[in-house]
Protein backbone atom coordinates (compact mmCIF):
# COMPACT_ATOMS: atom_id res chain seq x y z
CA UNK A 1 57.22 65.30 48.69
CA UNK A 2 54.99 65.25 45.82
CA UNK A 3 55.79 65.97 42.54
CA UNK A 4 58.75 66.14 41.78
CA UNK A 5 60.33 65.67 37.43
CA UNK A 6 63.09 63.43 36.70
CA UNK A 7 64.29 63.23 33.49
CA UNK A 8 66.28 60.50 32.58
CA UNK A 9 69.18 62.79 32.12
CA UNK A 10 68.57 63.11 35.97
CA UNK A 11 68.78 59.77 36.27
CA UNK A 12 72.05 59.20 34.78
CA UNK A 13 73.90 62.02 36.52
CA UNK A 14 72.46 61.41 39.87
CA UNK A 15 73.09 57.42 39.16
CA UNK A 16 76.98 58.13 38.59
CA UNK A 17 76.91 60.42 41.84
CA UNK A 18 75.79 57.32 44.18
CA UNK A 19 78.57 55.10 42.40
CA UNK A 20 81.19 57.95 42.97
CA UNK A 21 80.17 58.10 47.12
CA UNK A 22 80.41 54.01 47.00
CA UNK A 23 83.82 54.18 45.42
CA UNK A 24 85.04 56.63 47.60
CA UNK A 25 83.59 55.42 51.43
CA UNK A 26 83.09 51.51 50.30
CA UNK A 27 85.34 50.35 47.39
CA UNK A 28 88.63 52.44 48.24
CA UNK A 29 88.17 51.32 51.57
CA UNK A 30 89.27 47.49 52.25
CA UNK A 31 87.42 47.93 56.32
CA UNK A 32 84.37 48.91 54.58
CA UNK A 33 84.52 46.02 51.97
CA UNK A 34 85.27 43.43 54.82
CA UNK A 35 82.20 45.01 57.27
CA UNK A 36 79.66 44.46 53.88
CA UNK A 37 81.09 40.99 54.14
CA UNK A 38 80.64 40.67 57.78
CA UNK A 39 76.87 42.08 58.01
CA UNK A 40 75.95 39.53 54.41
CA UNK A 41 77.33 36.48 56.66
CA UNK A 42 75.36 37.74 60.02
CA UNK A 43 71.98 38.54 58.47
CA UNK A 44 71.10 35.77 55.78
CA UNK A 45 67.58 36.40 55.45
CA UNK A 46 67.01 39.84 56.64
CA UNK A 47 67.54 43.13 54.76
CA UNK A 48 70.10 44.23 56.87
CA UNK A 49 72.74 41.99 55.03
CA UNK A 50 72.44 44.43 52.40
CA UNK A 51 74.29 47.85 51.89
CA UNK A 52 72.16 50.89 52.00
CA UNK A 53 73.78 52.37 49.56
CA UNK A 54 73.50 49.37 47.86
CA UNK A 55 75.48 46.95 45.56
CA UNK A 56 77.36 47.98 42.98
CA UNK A 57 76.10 45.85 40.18
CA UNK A 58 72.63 46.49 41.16
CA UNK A 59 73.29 50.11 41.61
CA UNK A 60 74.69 50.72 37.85
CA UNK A 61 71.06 49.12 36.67
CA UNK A 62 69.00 51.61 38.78
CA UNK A 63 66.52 53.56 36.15
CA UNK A 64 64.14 56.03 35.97
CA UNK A 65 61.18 53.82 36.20
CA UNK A 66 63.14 52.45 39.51
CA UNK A 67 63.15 56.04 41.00
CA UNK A 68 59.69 57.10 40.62
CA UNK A 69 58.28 53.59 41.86
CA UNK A 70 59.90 53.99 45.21
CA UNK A 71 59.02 57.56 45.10
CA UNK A 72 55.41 57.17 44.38
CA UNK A 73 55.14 54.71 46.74
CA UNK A 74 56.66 56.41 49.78
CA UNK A 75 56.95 59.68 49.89
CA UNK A 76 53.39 61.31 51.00
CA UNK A 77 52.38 62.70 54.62
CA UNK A 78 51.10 59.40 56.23
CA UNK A 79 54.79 58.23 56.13
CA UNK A 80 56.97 61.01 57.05
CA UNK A 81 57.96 61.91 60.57
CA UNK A 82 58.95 65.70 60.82
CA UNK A 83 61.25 66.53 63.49
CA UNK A 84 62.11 70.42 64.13
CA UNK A 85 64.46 71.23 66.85
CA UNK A 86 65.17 74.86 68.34
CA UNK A 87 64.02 78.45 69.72
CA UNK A 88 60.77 77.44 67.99
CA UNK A 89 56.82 76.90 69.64
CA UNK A 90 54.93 73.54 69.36
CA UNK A 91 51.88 75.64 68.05
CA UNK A 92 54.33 77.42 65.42
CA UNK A 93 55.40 74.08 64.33
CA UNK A 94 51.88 72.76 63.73
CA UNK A 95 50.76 75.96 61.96
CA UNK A 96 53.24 75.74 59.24
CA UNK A 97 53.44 72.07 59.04
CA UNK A 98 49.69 72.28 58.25
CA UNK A 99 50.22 75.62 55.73
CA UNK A 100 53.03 73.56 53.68
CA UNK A 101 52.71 69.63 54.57
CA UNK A 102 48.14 69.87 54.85
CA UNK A 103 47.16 70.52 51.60
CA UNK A 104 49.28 67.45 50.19
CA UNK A 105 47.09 64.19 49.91
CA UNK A 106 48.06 60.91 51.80
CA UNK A 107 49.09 57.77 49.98
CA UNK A 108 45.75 55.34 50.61
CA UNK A 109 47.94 52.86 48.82
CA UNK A 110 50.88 52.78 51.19
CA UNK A 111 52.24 49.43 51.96
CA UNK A 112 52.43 48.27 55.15
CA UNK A 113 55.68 47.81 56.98
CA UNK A 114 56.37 44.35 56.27
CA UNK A 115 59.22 42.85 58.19
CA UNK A 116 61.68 39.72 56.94
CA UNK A 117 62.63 37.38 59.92
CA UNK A 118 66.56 36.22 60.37
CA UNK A 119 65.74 32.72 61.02
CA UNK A 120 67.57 30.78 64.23
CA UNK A 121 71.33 31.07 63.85
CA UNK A 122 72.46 27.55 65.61
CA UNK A 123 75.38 27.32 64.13
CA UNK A 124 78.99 29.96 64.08
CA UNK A 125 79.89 31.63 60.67
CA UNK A 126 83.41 32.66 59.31
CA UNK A 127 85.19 34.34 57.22
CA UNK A 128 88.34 35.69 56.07
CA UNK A 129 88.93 38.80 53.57
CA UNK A 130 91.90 39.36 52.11
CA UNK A 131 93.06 43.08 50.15
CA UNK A 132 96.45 43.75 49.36
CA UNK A 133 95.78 47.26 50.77
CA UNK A 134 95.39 46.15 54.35
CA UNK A 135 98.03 47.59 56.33
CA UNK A 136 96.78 46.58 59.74
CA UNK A 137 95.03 43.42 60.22
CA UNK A 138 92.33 43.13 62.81
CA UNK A 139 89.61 40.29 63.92
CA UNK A 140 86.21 41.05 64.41
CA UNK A 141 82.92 38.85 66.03
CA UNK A 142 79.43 39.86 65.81
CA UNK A 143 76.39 38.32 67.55
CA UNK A 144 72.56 39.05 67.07
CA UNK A 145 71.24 40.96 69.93
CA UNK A 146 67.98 42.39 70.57
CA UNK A 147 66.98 45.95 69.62
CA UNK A 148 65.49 48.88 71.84
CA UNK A 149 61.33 47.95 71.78
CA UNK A 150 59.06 50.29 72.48
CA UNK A 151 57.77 49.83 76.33
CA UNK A 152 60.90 47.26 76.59
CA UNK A 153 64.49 48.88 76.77
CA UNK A 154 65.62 47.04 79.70
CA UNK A 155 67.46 44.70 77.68
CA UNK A 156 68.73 46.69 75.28
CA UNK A 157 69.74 49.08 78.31
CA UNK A 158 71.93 46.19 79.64
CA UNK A 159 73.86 45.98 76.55
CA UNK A 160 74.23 49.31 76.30
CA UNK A 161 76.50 48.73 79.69
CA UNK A 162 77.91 45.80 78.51
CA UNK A 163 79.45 47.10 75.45
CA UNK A 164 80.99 50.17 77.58
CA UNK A 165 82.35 47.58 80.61
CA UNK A 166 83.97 45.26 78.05
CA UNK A 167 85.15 47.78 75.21
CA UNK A 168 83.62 51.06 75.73
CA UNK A 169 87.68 52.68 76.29
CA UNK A 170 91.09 52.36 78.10
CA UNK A 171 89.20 51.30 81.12
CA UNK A 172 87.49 48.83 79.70
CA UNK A 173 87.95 45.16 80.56
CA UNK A 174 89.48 44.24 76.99
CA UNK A 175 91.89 46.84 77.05
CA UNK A 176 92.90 46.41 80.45
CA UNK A 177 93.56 42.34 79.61
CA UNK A 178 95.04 42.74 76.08
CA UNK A 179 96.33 45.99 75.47
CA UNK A 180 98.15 46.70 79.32
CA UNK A 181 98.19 43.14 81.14
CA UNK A 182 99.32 40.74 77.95
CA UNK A 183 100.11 43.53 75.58
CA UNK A 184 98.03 40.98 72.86
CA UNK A 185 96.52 44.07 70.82
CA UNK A 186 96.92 47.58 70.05
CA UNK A 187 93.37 48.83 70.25
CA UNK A 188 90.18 46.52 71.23
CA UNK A 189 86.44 47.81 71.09
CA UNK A 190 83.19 46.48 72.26
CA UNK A 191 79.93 48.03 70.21
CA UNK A 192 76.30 48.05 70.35
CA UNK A 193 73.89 50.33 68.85
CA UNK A 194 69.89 48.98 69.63
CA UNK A 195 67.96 52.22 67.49
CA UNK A 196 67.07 49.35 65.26
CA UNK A 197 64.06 48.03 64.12
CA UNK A 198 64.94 44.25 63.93
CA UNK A 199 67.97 42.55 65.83
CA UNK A 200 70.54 44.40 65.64
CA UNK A 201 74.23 43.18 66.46
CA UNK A 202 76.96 42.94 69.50
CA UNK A 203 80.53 43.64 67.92
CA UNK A 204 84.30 43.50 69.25
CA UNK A 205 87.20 44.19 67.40
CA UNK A 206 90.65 43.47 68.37
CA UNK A 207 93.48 44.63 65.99
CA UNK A 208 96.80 42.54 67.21
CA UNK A 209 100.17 43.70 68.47
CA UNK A 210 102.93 43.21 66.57
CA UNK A 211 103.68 39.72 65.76
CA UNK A 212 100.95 38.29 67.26
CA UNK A 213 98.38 36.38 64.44
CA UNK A 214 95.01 36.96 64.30
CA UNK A 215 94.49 33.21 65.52
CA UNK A 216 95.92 33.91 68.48
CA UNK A 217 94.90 37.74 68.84
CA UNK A 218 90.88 35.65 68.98
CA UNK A 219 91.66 33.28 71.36
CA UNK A 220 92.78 35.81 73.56
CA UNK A 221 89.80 37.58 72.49
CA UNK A 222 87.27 34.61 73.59
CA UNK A 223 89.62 33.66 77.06
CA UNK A 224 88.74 37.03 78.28
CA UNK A 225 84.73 36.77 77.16
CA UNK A 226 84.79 33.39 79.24
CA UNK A 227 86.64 34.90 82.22
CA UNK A 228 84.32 37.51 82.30
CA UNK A 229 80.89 35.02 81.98
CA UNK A 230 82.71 33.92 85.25
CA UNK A 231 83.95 36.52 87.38
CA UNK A 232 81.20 38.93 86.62
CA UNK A 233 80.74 42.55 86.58
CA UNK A 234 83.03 44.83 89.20
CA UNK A 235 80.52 47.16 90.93
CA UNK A 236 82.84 50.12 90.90
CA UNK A 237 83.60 50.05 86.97
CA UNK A 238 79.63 49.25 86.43
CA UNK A 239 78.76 52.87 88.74
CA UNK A 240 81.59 54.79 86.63
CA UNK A 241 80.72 53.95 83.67
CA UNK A 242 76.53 54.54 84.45
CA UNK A 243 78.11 58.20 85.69
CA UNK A 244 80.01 58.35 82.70
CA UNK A 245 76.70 57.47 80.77
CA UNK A 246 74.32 60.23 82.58
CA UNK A 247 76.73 62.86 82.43
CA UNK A 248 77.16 62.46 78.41
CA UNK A 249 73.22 62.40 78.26
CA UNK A 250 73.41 65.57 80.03
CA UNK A 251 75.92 67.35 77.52
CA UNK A 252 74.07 65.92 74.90
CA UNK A 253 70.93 68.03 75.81
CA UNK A 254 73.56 71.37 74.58
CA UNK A 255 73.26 70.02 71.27
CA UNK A 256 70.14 70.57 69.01
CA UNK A 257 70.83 69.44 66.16
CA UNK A 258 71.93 65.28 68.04
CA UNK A 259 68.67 66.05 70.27
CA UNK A 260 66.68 66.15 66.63
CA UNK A 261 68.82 63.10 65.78
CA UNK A 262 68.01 61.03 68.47
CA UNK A 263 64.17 61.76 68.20
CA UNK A 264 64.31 61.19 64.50
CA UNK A 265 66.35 57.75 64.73
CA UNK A 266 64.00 56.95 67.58
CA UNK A 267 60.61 57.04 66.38
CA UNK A 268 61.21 55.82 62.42
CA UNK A 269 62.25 52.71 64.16
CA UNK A 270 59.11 52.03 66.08
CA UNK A 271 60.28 53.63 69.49
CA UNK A 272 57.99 56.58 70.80
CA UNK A 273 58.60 59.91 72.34
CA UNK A 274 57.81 58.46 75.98
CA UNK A 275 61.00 55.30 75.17
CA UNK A 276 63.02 58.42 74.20
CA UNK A 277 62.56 60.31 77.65
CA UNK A 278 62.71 56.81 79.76
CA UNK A 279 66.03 55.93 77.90
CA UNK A 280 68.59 57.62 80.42
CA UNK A 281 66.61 56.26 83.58
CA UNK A 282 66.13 52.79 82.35
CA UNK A 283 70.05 52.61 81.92
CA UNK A 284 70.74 54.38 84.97
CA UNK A 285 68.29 51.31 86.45
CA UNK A 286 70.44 48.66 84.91
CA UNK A 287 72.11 46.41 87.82
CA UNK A 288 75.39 43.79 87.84
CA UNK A 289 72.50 40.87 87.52
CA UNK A 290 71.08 42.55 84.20
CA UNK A 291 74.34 43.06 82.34
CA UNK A 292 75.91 39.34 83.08
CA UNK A 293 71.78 38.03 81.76
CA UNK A 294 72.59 40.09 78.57
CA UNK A 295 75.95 38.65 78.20
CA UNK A 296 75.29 35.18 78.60
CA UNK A 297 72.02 35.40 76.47
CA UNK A 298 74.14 37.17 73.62
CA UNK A 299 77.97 36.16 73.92
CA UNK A 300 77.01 32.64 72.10
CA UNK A 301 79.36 31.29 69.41
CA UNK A 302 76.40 29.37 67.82
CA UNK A 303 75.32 33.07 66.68
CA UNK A 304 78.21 34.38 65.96
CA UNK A 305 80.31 35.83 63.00
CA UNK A 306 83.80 35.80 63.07
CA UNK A 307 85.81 37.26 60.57
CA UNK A 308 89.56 38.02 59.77
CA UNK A 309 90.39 40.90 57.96
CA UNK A 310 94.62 40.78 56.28
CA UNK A 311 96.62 41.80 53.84
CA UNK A 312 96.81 38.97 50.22
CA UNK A 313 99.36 36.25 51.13
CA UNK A 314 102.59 37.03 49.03
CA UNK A 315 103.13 34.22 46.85
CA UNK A 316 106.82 33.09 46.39
C-alpha cells in the first residue's frame, strides 16, 4: 500500500502484460469489441463509456510517471475497504488489521469522489458493428436504469425481477414468445446488475433463428416489450421466480469467498453493510405494481441503445 519501486523496466513489462489480456478477452473477441461500442454510445459523458482496462492507444502511452501518480494518490488506509471472510473473529480481524494496516499514514491529500453526470438521453442511439469473424449475429438494446442507493433498493429490487420475468431463463417471457411460440430466436436474455455507483443499464439480447434478420429478430423483440407494458406481470411466474431468488440467496450463504464478493462490490459503491443484509427482503417485498413502475419508467426508446452486431457484407 505504501511504497512500493517501479522501475521503468517494470513499467514496460507490466505495460505489454495489460495489452496481451486486452488482445486476448477484447480484441480477439468481435462480442467484446461490439459491447465497448455499445457502453461508448450509452454513456456519453460518464466514465462508464470507457473500458476499464482501457483503450488501446491510450494504454501503449501509459508510463512510469502515470503509475506512481495514481498510486500516490490512492492507495493509503483512508481509501481502502478490507473485507476478510471465514473461520476468523471480528476482534482477530481488527488486531492484525491495526498490527499491519495502523502504522501506515493516511493520504490528507485524497481527492474526493467526484462524480461525472450522463446528461438527459431524449433521444434513441444506434449502431451497427460489423467483423468478419462473427459467426452468429445477435441484436442487443440497453437503457439507463437506476442503481442500488443506499437506504433506497426498492427500485433497483424491481428490476432485479424484471430482468428475471422477461429474460432471466427458459421460463422467461422472451423465451417463451420467441424461442417456443414464434421460434424468432435461438437464445434471448434480459440483464440487470444495480452494484453500481451511477446509472447503471437494462440489457436484452436476442440472437435470431435461422433466416430471420436482425430487423426483424428487434421488432419481434420490441412487440413483446409492448405486449408486456400491457398485459402485465402473471402472479404465478412473479412468486416462482421471487422463490427462485431466495433460495439462490440461501445457497449463496455456502460460499465464502461470493459472500466476501458481495460485501466488497457492495460497500466500494456507496451501499452499506445494513443495504447488504436488507437486499434479499426488499426483493422478496417487491409486488406486480413495482415491477410494471420499473418497466415503464425504464423500457423507453428515447434512452435507449440499439445495436446490431454481423458478420462484413461480402462484396461481389
Amino acid at each position: 500500500m505504501r511504497n512500493a519501486r517501479l522501475s521503468d523496466e517494470d513499467i514496460v513489462t507490466e505495460r505489454q502484460v495489460i495489452l496481451e489480456e486486452r488482445a486476448q478477452r477484447t480484441d480477439n473477441n468481435p462480442r467484446a469489441l461490439f459491447g465497448e461500442q455499445m457502453n461508448a454510445a450509452q454513456y456519453m459523458n460518464h466514465r462508464y463509456g470507457v473500458p476499464i482496462i482501457g483503450w488501446r492507444h491510450e494504454m501503449e502511452t501509459l508510463d512510469r510517471e502515470d503509475a506512481l501518480s495514481f498510486y500516490q494518490t490512492h492507495y493509503s488506509p483512508n481509501n481502502a475497504i478490507l473485507i476478510v471472510a471465514g473461520d476468523v473473529t471480528p476482534d482477530a480481524v481488527k488486531a492484525l488489521a491495526e498490527k499491519h494496516y495502523g502504522p501506515i499514514a493516511a493520504n490528507p491529500e485524497l481527492p474526493p469522489r467526484l462524480r461525472s453526470e450522463e446528461p438527459p438521453q431524449t433521444a434513441e442511439r444506434r449502431l451497427i458493428y460489423r467483423d468478419a469473424r462473427v459467426a452468429q449475429p445477435s441484436v442487443s438494446r440497453s437503457y439507463l436504469a437506476a442503481e442500488r442507493d443506499a437506504g433506497a433498493q426498492e427500485t433497483a429490487a424491481a428490476l432485479t425481477v424484471l430482468a428475471e420475468i422477461l429474460g432471466g431463463g427458459q421460463t422467461s417471457v422472451l423465451s417463451e414468445k420467441l424461442q417456443f411460440e414464434t421460434q424468432t430466436a435461438i437464445y434471448t436474455g434480459a440483464f440487470y446488475s444495480g452494484v453500481s455507483m451511477d446509472d447503471t443499464t437494462f440489457d436484452f439480447v436476442v440472437v435470431p433463428a435461422e433466416g430471420i434478420s436482425l430487423e426483424a429478430a428487434e421488432a419481434a423483440l420490441d412487440k413483446v416489450i409492448a405486449e408486456f407494458l400491457t398485459t402485465g406481470v402473471d402472479g404465478a411466474q412473479l412468486e416462482r421466480i421471487k422463490m427462485q431468488i431466495r433460495a439462490a440467496d440461501i445457497y449463496a450463504r455456502d460460499d465464502v469467498e461470493r459472500a466476501a464478493n458481495r460485501y466488497g462490490r457492495a460497500l466500494t459503491t456507496g451501499l452499506t453493510v445494513a443495504d447488504v443484509q436488507a437486499w434479499p427482503e426488499i426483493l422478496q417485498a417487491v409486488t406486480a405494481d413495482d415491477v410494471m413502475a420499473a418497466a415503464r419508467d425504464v423500457l423507453d426508446r428515447r434512452r435507449s441503445v440499439t445495436g446490431w452486431l454481423m458478420a462484413e457484407e461480402v462484396s461481389q
